[in-house]
C-alpha atoms as a PDB file:
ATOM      1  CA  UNK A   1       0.000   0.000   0.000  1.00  0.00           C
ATOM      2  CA  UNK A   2       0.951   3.346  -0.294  1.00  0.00           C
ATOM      3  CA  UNK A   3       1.332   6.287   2.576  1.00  0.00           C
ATOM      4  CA  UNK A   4       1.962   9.792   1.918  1.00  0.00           C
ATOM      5  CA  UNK A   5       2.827  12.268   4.890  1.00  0.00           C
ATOM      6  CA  UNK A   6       1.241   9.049   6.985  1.00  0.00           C
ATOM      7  CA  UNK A   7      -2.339   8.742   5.264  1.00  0.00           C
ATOM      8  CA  UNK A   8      -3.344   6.203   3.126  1.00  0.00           C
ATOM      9  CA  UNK A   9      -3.041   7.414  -0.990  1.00  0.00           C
ATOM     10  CA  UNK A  10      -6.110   7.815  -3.045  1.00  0.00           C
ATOM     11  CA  UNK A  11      -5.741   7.773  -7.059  1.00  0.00           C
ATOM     12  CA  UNK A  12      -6.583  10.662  -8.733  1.00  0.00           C
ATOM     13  CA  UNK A  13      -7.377  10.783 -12.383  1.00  0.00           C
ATOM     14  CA  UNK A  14      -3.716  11.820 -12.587  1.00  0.00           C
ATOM     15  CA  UNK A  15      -2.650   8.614 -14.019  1.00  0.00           C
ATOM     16  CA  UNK A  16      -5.652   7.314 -16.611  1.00  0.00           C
ATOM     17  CA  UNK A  17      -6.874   3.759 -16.016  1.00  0.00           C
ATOM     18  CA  UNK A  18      -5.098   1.155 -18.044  1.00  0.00           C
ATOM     19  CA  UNK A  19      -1.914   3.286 -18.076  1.00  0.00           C
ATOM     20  CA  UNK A  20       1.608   2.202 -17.123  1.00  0.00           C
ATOM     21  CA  UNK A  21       1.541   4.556 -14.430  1.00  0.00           C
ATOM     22  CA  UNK A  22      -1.800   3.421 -13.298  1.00  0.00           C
ATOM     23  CA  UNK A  23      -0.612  -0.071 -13.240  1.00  0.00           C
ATOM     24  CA  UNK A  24       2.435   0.649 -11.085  1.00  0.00           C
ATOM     25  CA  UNK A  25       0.031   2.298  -8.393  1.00  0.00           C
ATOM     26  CA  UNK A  26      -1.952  -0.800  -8.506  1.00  0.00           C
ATOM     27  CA  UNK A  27       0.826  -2.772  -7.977  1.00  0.00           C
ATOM     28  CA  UNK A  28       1.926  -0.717  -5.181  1.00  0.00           C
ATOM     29  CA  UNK A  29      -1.250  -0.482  -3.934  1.00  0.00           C
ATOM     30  CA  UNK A  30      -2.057  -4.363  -3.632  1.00  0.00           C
ATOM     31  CA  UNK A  31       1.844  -5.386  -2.069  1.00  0.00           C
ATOM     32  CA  UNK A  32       1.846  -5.794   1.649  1.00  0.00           C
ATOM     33  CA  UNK A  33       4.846  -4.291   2.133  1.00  0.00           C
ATOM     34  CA  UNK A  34       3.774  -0.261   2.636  1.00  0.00           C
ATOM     35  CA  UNK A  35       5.954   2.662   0.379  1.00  0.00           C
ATOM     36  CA  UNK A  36       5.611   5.724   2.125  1.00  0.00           C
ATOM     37  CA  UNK A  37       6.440   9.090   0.821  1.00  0.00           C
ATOM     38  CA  UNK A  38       6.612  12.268   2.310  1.00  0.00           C
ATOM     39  CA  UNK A  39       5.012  14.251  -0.689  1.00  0.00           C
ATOM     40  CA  UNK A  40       2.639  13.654  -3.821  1.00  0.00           C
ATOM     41  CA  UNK A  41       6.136  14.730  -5.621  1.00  0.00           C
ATOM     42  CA  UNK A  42       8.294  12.039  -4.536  1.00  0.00           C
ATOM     43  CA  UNK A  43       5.399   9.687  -5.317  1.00  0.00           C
ATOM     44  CA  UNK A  44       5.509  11.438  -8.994  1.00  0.00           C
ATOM     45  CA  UNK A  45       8.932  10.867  -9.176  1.00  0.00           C
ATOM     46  CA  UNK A  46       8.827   7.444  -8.866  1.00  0.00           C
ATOM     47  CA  UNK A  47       6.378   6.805 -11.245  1.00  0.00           C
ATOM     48  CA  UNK A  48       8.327   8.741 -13.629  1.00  0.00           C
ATOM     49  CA  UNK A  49      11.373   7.259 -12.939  1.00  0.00           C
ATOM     50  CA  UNK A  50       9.434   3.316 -13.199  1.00  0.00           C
ATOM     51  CA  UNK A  51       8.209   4.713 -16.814  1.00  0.00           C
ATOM     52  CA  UNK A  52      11.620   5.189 -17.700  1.00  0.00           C
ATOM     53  CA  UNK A  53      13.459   2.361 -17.257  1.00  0.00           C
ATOM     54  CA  UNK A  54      10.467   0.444 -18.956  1.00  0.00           C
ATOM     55  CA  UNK A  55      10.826   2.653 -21.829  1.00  0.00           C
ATOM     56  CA  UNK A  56      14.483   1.881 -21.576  1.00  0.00           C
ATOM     57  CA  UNK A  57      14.716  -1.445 -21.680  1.00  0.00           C
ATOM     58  CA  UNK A  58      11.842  -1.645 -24.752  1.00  0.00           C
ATOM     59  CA  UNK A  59      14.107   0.740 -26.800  1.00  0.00           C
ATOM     60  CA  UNK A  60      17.347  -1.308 -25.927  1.00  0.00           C
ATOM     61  CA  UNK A  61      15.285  -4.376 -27.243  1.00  0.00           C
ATOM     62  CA  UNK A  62      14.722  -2.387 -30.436  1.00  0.00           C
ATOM     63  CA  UNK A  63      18.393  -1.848 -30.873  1.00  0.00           C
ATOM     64  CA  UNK A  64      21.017  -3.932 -32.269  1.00  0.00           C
ATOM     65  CA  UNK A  65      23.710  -4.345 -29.749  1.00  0.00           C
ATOM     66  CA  UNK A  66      24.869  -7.894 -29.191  1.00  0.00           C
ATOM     67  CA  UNK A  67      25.161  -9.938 -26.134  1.00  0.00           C
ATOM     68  CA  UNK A  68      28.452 -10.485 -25.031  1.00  0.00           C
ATOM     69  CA  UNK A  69      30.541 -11.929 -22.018  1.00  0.00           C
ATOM     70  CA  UNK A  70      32.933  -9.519 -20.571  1.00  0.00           C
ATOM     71  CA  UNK A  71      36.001 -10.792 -22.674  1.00  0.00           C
ATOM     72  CA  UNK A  72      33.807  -9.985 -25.857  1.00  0.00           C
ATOM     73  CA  UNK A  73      32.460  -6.465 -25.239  1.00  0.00           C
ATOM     74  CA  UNK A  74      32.889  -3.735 -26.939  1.00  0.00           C
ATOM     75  CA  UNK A  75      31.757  -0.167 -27.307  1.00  0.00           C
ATOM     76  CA  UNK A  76      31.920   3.056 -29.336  1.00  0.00           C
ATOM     77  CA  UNK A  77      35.779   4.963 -29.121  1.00  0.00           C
ATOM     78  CA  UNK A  78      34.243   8.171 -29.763  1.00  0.00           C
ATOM     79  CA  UNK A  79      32.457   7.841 -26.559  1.00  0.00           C
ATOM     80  CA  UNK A  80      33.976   5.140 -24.369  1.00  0.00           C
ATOM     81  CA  UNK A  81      37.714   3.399 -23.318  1.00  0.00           C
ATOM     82  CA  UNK A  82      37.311  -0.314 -23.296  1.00  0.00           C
ATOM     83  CA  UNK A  83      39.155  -1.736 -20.589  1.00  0.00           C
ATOM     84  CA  UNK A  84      41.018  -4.872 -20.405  1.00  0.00           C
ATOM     85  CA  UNK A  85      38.002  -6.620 -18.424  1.00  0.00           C
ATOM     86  CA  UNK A  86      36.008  -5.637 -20.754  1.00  0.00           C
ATOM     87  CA  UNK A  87      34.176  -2.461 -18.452  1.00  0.00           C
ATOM     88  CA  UNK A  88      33.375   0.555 -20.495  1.00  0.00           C
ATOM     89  CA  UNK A  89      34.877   3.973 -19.144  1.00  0.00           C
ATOM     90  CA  UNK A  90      33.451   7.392 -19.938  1.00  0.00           C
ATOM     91  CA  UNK A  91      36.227   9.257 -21.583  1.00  0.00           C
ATOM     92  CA  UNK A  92      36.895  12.540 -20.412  1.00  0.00           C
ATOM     93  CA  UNK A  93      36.088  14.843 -23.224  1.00  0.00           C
ATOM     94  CA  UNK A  94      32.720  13.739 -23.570  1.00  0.00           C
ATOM     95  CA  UNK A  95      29.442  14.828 -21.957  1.00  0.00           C
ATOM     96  CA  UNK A  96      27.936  11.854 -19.768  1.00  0.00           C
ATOM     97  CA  UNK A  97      24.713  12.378 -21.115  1.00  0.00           C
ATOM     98  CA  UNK A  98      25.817  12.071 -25.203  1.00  0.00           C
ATOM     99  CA  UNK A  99      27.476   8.765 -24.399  1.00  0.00           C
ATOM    100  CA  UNK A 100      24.998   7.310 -22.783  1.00  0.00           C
ATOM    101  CA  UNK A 101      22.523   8.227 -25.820  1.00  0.00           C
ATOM    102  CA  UNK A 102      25.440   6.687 -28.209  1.00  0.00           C
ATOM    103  CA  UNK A 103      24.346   3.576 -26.368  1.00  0.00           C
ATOM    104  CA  UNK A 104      20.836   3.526 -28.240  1.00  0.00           C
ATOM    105  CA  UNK A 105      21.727   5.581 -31.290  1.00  0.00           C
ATOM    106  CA  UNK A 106      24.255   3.256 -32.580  1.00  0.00           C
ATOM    107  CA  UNK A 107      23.754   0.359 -30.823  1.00  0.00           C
ATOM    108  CA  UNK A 108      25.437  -1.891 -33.577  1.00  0.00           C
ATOM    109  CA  UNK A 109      28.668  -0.503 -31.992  1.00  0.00           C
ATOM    110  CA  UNK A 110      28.080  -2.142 -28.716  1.00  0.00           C
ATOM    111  CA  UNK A 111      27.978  -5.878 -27.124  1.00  0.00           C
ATOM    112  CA  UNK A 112      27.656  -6.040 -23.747  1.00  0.00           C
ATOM    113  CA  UNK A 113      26.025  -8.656 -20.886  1.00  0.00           C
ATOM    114  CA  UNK A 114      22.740  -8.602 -19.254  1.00  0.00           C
ATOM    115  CA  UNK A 115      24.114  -6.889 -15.977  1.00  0.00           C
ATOM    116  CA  UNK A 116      26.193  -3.857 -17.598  1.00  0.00           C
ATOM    117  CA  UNK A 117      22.736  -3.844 -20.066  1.00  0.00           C
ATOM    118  CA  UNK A 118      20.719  -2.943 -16.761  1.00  0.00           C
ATOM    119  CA  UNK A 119      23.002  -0.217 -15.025  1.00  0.00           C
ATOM    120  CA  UNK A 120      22.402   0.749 -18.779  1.00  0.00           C
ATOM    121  CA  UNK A 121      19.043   1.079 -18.644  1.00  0.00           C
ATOM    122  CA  UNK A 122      19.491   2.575 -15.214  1.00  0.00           C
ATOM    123  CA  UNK A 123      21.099   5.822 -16.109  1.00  0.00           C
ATOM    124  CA  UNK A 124      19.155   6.022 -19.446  1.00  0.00           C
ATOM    125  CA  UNK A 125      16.294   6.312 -17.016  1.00  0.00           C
ATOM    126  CA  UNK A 126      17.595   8.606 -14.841  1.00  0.00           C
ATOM    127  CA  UNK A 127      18.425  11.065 -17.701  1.00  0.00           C
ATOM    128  CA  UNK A 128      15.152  11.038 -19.220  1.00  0.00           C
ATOM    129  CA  UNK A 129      13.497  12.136 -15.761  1.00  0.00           C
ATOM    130  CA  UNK A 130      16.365  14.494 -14.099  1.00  0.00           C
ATOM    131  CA  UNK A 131      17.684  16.207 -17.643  1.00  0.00           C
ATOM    132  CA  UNK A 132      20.643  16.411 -19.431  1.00  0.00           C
ATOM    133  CA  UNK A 133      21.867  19.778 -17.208  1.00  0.00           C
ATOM    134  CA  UNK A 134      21.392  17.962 -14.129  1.00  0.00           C
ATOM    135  CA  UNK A 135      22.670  14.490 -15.266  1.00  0.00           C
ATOM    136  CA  UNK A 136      25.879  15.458 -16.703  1.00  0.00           C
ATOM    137  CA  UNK A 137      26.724  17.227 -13.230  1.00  0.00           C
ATOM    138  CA  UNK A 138      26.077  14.336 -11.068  1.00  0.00           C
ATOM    139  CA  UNK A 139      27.746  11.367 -13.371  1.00  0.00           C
ATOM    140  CA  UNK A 140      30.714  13.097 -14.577  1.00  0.00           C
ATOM    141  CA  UNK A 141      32.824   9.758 -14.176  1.00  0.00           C
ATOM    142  CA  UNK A 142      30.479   6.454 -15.675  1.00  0.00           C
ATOM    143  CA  UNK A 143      32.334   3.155 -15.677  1.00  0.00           C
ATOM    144  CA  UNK A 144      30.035   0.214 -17.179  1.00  0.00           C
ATOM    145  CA  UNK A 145      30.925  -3.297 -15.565  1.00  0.00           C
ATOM    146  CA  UNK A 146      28.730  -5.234 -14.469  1.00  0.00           C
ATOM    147  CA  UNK A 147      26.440  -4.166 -11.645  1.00  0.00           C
ATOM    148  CA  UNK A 148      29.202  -1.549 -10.529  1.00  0.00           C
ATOM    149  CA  UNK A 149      27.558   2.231 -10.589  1.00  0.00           C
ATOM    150  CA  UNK A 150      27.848   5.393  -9.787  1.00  0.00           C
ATOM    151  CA  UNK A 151      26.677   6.205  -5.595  1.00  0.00           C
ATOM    152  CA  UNK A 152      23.871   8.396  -6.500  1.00  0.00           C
ATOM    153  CA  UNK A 153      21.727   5.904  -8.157  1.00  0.00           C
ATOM    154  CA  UNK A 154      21.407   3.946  -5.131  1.00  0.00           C
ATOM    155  CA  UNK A 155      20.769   0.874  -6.299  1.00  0.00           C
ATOM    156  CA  UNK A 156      19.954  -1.906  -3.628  1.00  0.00           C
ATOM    157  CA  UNK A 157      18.523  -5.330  -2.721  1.00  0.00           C
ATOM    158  CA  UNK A 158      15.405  -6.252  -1.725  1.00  0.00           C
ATOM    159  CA  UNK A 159      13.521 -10.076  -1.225  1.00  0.00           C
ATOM    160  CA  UNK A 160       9.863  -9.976  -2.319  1.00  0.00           C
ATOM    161  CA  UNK A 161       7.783 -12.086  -4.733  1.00  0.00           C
ATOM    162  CA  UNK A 162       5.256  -8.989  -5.711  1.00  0.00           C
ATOM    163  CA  UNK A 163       7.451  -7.543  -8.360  1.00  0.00           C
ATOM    164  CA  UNK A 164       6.441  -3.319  -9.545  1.00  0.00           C
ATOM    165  CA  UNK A 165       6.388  -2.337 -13.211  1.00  0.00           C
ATOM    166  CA  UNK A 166      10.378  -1.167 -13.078  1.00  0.00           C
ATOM    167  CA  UNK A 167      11.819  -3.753 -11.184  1.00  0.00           C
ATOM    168  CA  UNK A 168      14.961  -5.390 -11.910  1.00  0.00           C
ATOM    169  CA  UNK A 169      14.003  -9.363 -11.106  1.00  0.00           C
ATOM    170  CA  UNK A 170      16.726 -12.080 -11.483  1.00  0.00           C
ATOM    171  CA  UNK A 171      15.775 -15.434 -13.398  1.00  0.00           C
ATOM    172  CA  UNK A 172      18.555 -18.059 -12.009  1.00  0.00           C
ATOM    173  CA  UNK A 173      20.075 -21.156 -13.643  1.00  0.00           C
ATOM    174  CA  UNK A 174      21.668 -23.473 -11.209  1.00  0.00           C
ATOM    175  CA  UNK A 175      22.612 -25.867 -13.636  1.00  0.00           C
ATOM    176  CA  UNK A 176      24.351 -23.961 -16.669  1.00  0.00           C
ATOM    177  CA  UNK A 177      26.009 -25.658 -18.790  1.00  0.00           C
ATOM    178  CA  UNK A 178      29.962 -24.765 -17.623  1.00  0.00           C
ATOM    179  CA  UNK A 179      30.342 -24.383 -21.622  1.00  0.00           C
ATOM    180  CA  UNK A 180      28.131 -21.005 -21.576  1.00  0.00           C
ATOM    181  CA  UNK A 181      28.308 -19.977 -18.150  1.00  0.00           C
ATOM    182  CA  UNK A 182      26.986 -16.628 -18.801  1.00  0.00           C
ATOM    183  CA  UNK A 183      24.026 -18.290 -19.383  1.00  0.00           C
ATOM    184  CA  UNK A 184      24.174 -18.522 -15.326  1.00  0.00           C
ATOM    185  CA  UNK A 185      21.110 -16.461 -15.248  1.00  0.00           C
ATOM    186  CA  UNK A 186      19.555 -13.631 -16.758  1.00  0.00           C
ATOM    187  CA  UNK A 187      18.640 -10.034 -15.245  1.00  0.00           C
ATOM    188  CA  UNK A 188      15.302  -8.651 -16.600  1.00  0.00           C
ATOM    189  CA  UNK A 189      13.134  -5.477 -16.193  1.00  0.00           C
ATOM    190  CA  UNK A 190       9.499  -6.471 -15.281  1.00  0.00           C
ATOM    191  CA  UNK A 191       7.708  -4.851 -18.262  1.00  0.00           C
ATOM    192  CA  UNK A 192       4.415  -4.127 -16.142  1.00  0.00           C
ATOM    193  CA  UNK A 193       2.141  -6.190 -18.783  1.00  0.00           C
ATOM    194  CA  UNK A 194       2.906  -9.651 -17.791  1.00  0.00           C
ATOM    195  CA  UNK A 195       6.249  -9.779 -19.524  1.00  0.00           C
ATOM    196  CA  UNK A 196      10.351  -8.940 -19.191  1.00  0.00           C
ATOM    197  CA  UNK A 197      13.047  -7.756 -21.228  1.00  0.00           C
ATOM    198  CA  UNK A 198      17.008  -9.250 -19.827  1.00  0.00           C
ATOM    199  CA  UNK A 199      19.490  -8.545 -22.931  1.00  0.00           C
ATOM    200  CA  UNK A 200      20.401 -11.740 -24.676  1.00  0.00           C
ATOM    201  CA  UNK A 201      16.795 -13.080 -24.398  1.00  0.00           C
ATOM    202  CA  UNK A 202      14.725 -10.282 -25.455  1.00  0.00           C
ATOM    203  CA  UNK A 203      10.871  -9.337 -24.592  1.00  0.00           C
ATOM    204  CA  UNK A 204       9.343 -12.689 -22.892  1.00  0.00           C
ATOM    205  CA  UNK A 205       6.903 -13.756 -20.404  1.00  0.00           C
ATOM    206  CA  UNK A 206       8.479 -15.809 -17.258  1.00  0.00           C
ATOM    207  CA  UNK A 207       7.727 -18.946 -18.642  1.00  0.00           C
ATOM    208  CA  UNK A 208       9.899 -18.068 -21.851  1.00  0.00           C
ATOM    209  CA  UNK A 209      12.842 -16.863 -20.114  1.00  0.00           C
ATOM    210  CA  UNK A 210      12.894 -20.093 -17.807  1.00  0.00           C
ATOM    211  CA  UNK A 211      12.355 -22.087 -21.057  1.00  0.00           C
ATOM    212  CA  UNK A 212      15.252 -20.569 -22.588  1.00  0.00           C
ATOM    213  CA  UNK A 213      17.674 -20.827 -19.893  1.00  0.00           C
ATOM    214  CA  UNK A 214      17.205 -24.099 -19.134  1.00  0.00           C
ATOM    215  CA  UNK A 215      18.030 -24.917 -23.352  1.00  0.00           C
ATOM    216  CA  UNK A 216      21.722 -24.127 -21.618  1.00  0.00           C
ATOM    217  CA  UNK A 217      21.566 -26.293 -18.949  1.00  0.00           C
ATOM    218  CA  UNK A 218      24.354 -29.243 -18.446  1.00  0.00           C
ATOM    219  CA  UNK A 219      23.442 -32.546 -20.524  1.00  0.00           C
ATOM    220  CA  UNK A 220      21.064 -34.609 -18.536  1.00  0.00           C
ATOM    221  CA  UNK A 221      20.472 -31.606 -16.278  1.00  0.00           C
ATOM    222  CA  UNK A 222      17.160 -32.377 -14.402  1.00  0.00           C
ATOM    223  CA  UNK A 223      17.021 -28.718 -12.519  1.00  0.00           C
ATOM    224  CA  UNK A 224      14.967 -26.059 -14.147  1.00  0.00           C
ATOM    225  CA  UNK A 225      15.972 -22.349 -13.883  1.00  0.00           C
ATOM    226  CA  UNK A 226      13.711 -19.991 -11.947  1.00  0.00           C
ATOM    227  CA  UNK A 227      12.273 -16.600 -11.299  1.00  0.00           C
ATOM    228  CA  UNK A 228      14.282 -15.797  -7.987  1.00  0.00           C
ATOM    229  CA  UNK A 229      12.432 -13.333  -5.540  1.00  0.00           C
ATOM    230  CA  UNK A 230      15.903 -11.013  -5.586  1.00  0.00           C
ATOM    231  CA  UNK A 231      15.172  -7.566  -6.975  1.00  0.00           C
ATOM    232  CA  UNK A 232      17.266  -4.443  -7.684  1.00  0.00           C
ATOM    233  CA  UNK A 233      16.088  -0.972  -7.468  1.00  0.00           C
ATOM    234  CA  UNK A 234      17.395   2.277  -7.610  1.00  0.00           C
ATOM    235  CA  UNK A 235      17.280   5.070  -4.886  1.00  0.00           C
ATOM    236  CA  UNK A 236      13.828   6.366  -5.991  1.00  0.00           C
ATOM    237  CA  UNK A 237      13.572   8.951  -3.232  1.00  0.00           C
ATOM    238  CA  UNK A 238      17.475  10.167  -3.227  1.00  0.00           C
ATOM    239  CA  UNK A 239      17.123  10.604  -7.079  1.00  0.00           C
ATOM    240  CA  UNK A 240      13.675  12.691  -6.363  1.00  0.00           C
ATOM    241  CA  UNK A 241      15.725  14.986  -3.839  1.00  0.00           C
ATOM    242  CA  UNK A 242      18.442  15.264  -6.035  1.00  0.00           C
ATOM    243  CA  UNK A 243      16.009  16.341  -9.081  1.00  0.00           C
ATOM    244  CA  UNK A 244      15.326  19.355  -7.337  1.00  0.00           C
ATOM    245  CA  UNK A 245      18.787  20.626  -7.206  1.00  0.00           C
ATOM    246  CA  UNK A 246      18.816  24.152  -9.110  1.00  0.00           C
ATOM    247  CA  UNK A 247      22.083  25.050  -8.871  1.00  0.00           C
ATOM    248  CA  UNK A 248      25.737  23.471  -9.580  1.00  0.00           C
ATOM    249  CA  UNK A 249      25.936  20.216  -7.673  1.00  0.00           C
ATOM    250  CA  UNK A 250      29.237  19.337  -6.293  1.00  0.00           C
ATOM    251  CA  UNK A 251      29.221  17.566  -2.909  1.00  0.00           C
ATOM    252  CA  UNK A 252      31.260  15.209  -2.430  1.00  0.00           C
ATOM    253  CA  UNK A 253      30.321  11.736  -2.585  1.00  0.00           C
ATOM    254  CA  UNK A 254      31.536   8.144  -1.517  1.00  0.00           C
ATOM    255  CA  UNK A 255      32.221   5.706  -4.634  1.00  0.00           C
ATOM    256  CA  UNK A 256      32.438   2.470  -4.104  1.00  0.00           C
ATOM    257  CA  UNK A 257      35.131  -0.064  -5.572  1.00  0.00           C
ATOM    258  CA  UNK A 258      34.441  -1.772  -8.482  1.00  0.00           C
ATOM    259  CA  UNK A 259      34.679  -5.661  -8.430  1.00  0.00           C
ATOM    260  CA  UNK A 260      36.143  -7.045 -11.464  1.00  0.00           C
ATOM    261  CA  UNK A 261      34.608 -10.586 -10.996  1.00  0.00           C
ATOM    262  CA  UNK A 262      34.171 -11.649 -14.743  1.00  0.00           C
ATOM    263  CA  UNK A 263      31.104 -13.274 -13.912  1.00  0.00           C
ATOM    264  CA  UNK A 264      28.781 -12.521 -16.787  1.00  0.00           C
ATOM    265  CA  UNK A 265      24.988 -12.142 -16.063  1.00  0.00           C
ATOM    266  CA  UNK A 266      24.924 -12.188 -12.094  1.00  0.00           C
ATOM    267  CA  UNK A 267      22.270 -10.718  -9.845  1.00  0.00           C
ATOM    268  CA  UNK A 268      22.740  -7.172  -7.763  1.00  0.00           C
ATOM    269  CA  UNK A 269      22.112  -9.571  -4.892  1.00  0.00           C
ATOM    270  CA  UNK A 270      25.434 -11.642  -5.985  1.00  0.00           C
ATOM    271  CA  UNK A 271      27.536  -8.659  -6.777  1.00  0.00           C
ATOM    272  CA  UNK A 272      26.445  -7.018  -3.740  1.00  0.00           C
ATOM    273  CA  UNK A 273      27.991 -10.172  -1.975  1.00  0.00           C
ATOM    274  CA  UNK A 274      31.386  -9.749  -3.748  1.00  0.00           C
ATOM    275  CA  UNK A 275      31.331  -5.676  -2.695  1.00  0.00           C
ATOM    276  CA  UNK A 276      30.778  -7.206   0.661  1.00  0.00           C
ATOM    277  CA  UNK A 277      33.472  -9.775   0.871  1.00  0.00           C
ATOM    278  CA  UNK A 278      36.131  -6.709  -0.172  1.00  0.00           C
ATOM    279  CA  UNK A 279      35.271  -4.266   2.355  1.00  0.00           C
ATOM    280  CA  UNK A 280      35.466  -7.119   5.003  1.00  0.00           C
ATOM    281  CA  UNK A 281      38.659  -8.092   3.848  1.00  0.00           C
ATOM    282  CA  UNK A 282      39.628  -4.655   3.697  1.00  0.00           C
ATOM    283  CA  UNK A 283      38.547  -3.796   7.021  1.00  0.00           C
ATOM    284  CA  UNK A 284      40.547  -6.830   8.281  1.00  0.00           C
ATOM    285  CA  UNK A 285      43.583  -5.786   6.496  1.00  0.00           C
ATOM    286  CA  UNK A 286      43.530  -2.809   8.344  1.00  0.00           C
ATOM    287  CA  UNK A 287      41.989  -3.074  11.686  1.00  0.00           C
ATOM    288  CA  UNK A 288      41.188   0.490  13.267  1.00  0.00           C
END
């Protein structure tokens, strides 16, 4: 359900019956868990931001850039300096906001895996609802691997089975085939209508994504992939406070390390365990 300033939410006609913002509300609206807001704007936000990364992932499905493990990625010079591991990093003399257009515009340029395609989709998002102005002064350094990102998007982990229009859900394969391991599992944007987009498998219902990973099982392999309940989401209410910045944003912020795990197509939840493992054996590397 859904709480703003501590009362219950009641629609408006805001957000037309049968559209995707209507559904998200509904879908808010019927999950147990509560989302509570402290204004009709960060609610807005939200819903903007959801839209977004729908419309994202449905024009990256449109596109023509391949699916590729980390040893077989590549990207657009003009825009981007492949590493070694096969991360894309935002080269200096470039505006954040063109090269992460470049993405979609010439997409044939580009082969990436399903994780890197999400972060993707992420700040794609984020740019459509914040602006170019505004995006280009909070992501001045982007570097594409895997689930790694930059601080203010926020993304995080949560365990639920009631999945909103915008969520990133994780379909896992146990058994993969060692052959094609980044057919390990497959990240994919709940579309809001019943279906998913993860690059490398395209626009499908559940039942067609579990189909399809388990075609890249082990020989004899008995165990069918599944829909996990691990979801990814970004920082819906930081991103709404930092929309209304006016003026030139520079505060300083903590980045976190980037894990070069060469893993293709893991969950947040699983790269979130690696970022975990790092700091611990950081920490005990150098006790206080």
């Amino acid at each position: 359900m859904i709480q703003i300033s501590g009362m219950p939410f009641q629609q408006s006609d805001a957000w037309p019956k049968g559209s995707i913002e209507s559904d998200i509300i509904q879908r808010m609206q019927d999950d147990s868990a509560v989302y509570l807001y402290k204004s009709i704007d960060e609610l807005t936000f939200e819903i903007k931001l959801r839209k977004n990364i729908i419309e994202g992932a449905i024009v990256m499905d449109q596109g023509d850039a391949e699916f590729a493990s980390f040893e077989k990625s590549y990207c657009n010079p003009e825009y981007w300096n492949l590493t070694y591991v096969g991360g894309f990093q935002l080269r200096s003399d470039v505006k954040p906001s063109e090269a992460i257009l470049d993405i979609y515009k010439n997409s044939s340029l580009y082969a990436y895996e399903c994780s890197t395609g999400m972060i993707i989709i992420y700040y794609y998002a984020v740019l459509r609802s914040i602006g170019e102005h505004l995006f280009n002064q909070l992501f001045q350094n982007i570097y594409l691997y895997s689930w790694h990102s930059d601080s203010d998007l926020g993304i995080h982990s949560i365990h639920s089975d009631h999945f909103i229009p915008g969520d990133v859900v994780y379909f896992q394969n146990p058994d993969v085939d060692p052959e094609m391991s980044w057919w390990r599992g497959e990240n994919a944007v709940d579309l809001g209508d019943g279906t998913f987009f993860g690059h490398g498998l395209g626009i499908n219902n559940a039942v067609d994504m579990i189909n399809a990973l388990n075609e890249k099982r082990k020989p004899g392999s008995i165990q069918s992939a599944y829909l996990t309940n691990s979801v990814a989401r970004p920082s819906f209410k930081h991103l709404a406070h930092l929309s209304k910045i006016q003026r030139s944003y520079s505060a300083y912020k903590f980045q976190h390390f980037v894990i070069h795990h060469n893993e293709s197509s893991i969950s947040f939840y699983k790269y979130l365990q690696y970022l975990k493992m790092f700091y611990h054996q950081m920490t005990n590397m150098n006790p206080i």
